[in-house]
Structures are given as C-alpha cells and as structure tokens.
C-alpha atoms as a PDB file:
ATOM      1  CA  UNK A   1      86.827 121.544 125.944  1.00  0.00           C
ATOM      2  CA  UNK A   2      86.917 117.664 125.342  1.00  0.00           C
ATOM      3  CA  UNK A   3      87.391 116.769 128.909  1.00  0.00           C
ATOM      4  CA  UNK A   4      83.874 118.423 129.750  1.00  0.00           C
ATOM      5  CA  UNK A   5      82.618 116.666 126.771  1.00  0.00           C
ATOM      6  CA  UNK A   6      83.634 113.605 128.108  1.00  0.00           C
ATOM      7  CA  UNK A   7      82.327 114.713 131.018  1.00  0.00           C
ATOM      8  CA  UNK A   8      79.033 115.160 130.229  1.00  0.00           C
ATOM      9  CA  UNK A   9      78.417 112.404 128.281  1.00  0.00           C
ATOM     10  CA  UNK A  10      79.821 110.315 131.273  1.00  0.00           C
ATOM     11  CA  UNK A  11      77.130 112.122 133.248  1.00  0.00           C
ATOM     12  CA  UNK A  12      74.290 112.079 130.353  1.00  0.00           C
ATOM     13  CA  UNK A  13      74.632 108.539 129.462  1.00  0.00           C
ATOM     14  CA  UNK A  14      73.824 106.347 132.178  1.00  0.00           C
ATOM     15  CA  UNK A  15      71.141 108.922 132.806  1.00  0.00           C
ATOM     16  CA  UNK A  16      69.364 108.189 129.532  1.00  0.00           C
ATOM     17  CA  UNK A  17      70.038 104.347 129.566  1.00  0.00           C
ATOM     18  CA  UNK A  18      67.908 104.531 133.678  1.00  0.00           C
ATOM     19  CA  UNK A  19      65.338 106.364 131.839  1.00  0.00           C
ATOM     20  CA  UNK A  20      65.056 103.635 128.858  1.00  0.00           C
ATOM     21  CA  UNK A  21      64.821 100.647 131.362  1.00  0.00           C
ATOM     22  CA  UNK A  22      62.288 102.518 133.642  1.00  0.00           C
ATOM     23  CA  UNK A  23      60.276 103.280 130.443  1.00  0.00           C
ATOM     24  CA  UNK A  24      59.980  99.612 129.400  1.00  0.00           C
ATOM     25  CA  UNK A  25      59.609  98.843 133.241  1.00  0.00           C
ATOM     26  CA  UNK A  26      56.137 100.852 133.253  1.00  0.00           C
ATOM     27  CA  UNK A  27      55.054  99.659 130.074  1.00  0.00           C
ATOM     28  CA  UNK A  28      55.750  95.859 131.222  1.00  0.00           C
ATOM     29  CA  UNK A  29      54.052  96.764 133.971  1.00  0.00           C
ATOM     30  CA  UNK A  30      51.340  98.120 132.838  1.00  0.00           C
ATOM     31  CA  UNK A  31      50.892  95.580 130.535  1.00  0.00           C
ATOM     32  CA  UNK A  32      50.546  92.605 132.996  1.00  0.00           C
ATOM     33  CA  UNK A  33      48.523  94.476 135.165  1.00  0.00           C
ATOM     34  CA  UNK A  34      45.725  94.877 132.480  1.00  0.00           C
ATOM     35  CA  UNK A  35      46.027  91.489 131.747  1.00  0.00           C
ATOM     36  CA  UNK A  36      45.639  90.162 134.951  1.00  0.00           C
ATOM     37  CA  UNK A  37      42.466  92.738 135.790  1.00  0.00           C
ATOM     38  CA  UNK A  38      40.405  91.236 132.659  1.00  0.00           C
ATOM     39  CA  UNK A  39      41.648  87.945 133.690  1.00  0.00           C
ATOM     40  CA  UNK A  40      43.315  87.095 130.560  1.00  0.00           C
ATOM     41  CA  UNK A  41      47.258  85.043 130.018  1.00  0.00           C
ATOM     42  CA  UNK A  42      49.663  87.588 127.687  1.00  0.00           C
ATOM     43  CA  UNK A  43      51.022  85.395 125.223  1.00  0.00           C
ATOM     44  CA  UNK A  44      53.016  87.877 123.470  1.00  0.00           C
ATOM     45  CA  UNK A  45      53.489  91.342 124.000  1.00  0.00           C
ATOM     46  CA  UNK A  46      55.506  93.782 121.435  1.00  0.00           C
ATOM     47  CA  UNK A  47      56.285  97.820 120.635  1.00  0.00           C
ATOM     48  CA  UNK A  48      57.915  99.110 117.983  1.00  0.00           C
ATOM     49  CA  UNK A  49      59.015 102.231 117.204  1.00  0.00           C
ATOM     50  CA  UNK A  50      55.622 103.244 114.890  1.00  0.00           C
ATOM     51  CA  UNK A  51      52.481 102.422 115.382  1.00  0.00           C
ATOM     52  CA  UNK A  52      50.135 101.139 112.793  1.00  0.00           C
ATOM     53  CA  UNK A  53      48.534 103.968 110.476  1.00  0.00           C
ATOM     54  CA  UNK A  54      44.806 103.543 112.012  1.00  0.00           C
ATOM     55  CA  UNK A  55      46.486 104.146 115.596  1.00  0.00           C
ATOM     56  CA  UNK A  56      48.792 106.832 114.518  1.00  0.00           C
ATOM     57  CA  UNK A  57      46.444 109.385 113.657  1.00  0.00           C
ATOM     58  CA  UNK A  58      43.970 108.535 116.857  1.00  0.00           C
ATOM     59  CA  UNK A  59      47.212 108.253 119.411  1.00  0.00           C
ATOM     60  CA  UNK A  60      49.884 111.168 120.634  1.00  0.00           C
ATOM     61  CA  UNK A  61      53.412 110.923 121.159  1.00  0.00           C
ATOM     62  CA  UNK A  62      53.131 110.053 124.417  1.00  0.00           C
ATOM     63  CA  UNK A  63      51.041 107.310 124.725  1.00  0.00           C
ATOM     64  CA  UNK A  64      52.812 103.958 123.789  1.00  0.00           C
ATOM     65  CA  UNK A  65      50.748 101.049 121.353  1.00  0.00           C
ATOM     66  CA  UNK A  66      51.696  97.525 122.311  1.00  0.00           C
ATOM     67  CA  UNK A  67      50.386  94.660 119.937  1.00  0.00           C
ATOM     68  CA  UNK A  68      49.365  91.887 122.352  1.00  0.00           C
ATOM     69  CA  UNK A  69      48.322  88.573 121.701  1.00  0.00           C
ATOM     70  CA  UNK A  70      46.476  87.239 124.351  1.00  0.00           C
ATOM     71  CA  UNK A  71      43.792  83.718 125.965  1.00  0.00           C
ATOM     72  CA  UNK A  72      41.045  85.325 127.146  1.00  0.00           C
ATOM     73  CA  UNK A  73      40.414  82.721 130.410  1.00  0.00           C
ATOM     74  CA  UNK A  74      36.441  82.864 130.708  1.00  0.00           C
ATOM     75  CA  UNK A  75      36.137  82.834 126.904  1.00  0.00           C
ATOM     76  CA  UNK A  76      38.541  80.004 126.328  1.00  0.00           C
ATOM     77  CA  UNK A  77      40.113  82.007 123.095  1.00  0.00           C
ATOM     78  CA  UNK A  78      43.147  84.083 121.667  1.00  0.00           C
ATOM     79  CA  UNK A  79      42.705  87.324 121.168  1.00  0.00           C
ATOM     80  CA  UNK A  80      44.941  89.706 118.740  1.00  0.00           C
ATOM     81  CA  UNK A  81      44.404  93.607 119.237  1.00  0.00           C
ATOM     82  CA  UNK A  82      46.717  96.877 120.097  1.00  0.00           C
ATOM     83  CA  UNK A  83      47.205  97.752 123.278  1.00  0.00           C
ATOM     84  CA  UNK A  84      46.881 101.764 123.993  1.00  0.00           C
ATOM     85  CA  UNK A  85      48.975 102.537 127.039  1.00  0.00           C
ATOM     86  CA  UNK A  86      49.053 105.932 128.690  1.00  0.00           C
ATOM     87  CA  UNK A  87      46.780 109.188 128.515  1.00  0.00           C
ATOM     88  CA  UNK A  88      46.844 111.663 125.184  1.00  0.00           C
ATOM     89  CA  UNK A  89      48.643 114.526 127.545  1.00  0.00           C
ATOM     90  CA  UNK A  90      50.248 112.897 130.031  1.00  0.00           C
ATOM     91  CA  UNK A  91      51.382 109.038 128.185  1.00  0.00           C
ATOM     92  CA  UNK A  92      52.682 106.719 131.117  1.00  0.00           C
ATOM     93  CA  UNK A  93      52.213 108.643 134.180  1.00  0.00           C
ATOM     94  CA  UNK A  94      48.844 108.012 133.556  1.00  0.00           C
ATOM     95  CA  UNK A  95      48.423 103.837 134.383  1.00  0.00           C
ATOM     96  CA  UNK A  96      44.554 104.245 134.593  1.00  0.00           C
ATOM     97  CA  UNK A  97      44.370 105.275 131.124  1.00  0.00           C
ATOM     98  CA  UNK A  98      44.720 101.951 129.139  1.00  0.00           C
ATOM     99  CA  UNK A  99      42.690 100.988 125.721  1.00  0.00           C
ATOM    100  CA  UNK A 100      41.887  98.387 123.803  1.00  0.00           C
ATOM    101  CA  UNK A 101      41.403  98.146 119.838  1.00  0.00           C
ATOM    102  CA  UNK A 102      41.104  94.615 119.238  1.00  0.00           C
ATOM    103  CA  UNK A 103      41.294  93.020 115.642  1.00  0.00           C
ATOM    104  CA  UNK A 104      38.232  92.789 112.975  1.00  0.00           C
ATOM    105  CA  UNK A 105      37.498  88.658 113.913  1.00  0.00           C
ATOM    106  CA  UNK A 106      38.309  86.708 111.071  1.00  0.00           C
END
C-alpha cells in the first residue's frame, strides 16, 4: 500500500504544481492584456488568497480579484482599483469577462 501511495503522489504532484503555474499564467495574462487594451502601464499587480469584503459578497469562487495599481496614459494619472478577472460560472476560461471597481478618489 505505500508504494502506490508514493505512486500517486509522484503522479498527482507535478500535476497540481502545472495547474498552479498555468493558473497564474492566465491571470498574468489576462492582466496585461486589459492593460494594454485601455492603454494604461501596470505598475503593480497583486492576488491574495481573499478578496476584500465589498468584492467577496459581489464575486464567486471562480473569478479571481487582482488589486492593480496602474498610469492611465491619456489621463496622465495613477489609478488604484480591483481588478475582477473571469466570469461568475465559468472564472478564467472566460478572458472576455474582465471588471473594474476602481477606488473612491481621494
């Protein structure tokens, strides 16, 4: 019984480590791609593992916040806000579905 534990987690492993990097792949990707559509430079770009409470009641498991920091090129300014990536059903396989919730200006 251990070997086929050891087995499977030889198996199971690197299979959940290509998911993890293809994950973050799509969500970089998606990322830059909405920035360079509205024309704008990402300064900083950042998930975490919750999102804040006014998101987490609005968003669905799926869908991944990003808080992004960003200079809005035709405006001339930087721009704070959170970053909705992904559809409520389907999360990441949907790269249309991106949002925006930018911060109160201060």
């Amino acid at each position: 019984m251990p070997r086929l534990a050891v087995l499977s987690l030889l198996i199971l492993l690197p299979v959940f480590l290509y998911w993890i990097r293809a994950h973050n792949a799509r969500r970089d990707a998606m990322v830059a791609g909405w920035a360079a559509q509205n024309n704008y430079a990402i300064l900083e770009a950042k998930s975490g593992w919750f999102p804040p409470l006014g998101l987490m009641w609005s968003t669905s498991k799926y869908q991944v916040v990003v808080r992004v920091r960003i200079y809005d090129r035709a405006a001339h300014t930087i721009r704070n806000g959170w970053l909705i990536l992904g559809s409520f059903w389907f999360g990441l396989l949907d790269a249309n579905a991106i949002a925006i919730r930018w911060d109160a200006a201060s």
